[in-house]
Protein backbone atom coordinates (compact mmCIF):
# COMPACT_ATOMS: atom_id res chain seq x y z
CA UNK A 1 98.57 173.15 9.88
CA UNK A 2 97.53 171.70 13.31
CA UNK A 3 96.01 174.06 15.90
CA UNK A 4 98.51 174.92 18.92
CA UNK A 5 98.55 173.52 22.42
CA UNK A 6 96.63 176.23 23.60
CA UNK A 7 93.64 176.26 20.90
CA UNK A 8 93.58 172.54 21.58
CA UNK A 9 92.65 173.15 25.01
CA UNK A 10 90.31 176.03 23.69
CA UNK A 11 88.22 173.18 22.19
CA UNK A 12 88.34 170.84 24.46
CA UNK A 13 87.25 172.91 27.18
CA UNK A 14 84.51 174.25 24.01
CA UNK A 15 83.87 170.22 23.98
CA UNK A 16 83.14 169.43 27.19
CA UNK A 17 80.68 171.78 28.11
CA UNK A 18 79.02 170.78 24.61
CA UNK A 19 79.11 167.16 25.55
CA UNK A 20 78.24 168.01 29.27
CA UNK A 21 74.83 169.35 27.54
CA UNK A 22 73.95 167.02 24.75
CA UNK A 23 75.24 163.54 25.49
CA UNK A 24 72.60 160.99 26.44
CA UNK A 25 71.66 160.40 30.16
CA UNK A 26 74.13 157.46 31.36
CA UNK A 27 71.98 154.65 31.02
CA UNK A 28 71.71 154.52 27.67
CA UNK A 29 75.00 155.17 26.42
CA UNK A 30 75.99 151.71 25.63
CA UNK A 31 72.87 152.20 23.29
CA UNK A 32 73.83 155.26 22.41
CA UNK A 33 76.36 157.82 22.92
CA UNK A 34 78.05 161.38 21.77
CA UNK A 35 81.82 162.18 21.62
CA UNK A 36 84.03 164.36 19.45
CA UNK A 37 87.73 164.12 18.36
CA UNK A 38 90.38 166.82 17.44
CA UNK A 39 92.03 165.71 14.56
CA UNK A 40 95.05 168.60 13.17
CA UNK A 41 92.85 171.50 12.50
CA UNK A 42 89.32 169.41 12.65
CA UNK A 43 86.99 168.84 15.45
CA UNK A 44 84.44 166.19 14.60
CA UNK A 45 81.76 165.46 16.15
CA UNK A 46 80.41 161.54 15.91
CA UNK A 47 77.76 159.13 17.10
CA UNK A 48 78.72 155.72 18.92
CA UNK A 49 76.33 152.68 18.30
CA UNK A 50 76.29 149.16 18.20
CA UNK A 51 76.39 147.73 14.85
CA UNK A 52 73.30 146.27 13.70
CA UNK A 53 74.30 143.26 12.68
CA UNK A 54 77.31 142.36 15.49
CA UNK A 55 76.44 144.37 18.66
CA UNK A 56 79.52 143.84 20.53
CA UNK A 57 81.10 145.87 17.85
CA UNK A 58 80.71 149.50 18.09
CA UNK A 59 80.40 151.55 15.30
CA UNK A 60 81.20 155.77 14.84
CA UNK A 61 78.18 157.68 12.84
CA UNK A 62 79.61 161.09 12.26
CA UNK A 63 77.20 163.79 12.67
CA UNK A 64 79.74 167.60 12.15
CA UNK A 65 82.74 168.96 11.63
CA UNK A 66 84.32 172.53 11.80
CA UNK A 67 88.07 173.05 10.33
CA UNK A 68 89.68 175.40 11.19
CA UNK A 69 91.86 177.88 8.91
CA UNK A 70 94.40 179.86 10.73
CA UNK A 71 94.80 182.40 7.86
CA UNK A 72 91.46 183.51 7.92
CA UNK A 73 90.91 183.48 11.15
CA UNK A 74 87.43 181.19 11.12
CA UNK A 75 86.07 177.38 11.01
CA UNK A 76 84.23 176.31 8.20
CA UNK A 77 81.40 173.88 9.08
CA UNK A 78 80.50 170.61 7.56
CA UNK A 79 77.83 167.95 7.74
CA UNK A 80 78.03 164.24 6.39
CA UNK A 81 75.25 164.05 3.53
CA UNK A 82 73.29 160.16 2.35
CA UNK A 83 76.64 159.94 0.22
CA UNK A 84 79.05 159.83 3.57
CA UNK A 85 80.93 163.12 1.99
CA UNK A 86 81.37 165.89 4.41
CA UNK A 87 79.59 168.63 2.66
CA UNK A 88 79.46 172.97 3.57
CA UNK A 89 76.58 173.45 5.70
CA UNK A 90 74.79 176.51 3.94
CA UNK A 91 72.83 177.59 6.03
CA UNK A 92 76.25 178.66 8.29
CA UNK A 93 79.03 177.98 5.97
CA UNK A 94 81.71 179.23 8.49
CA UNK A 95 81.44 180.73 12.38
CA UNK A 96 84.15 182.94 14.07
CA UNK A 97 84.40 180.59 17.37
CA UNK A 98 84.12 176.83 17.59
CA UNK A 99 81.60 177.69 20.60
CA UNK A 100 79.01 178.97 17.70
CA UNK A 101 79.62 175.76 15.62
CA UNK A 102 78.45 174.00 18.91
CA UNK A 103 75.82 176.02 18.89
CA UNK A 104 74.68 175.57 15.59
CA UNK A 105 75.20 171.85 15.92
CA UNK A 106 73.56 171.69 18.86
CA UNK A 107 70.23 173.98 18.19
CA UNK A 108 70.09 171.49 14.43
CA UNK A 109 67.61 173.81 13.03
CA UNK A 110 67.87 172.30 9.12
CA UNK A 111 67.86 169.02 10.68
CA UNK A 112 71.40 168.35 9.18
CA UNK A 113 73.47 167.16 12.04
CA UNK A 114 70.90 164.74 14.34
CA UNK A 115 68.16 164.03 11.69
């Protein structure tokens, strides 16, 4: 089920204080850059590069994602592993608020999210 107008602005409002924080200073973001997408009951947090190989192109690295389930009233939180599955980050398998997923992603204490 897809979250409601009003927990869509929730997140993005979550979003762009997150993104406010931890996207790169301006003048390297056509190097490098930080955005996130809401996607039904999914935010997802990616990476935007160049592609090695053709620069022009630009290419999406996804670095977490928290989906959210309605019945139980939490988000469970996910990190992309070396096999490009999204995988239950232990440490924090699920957070009440999508603010503490930012949080978690954002503080990357295991290293999971940014490398």
């Amino acid at each position: 089920m897809s979250l409601s107008e009003f927990e869509i602005k929730r997140c993005e409002k979550a979003l762009k204080k997150f993104m406010a924080q931890h996207r790169p200073p301006a003048h390297i973001r056509n190097e490098l850059d930080l955005d996130a997408r809401i996607n039904d009951q999914s935010v997802e947090l990616f990476e935007i590069r160049p592609r090695w190989d053709e620069p022009a192109e630009k290419i999406e690295m996804p670095v977490a994602k928290a989906t959210y389930i309605k019945r139980q009233e939490l988000w469970k939180v996910y990190w992309q592993r070396a096999d490009l599955k999204w995988h239950a980050y232990d440490p924090l398998p699920t957070v009440k608020t999508l603010e503490e997923f930012l949080d978690a992603v954002g503080e990357d204490h295991h290293h999971c999210f940014f490398g």
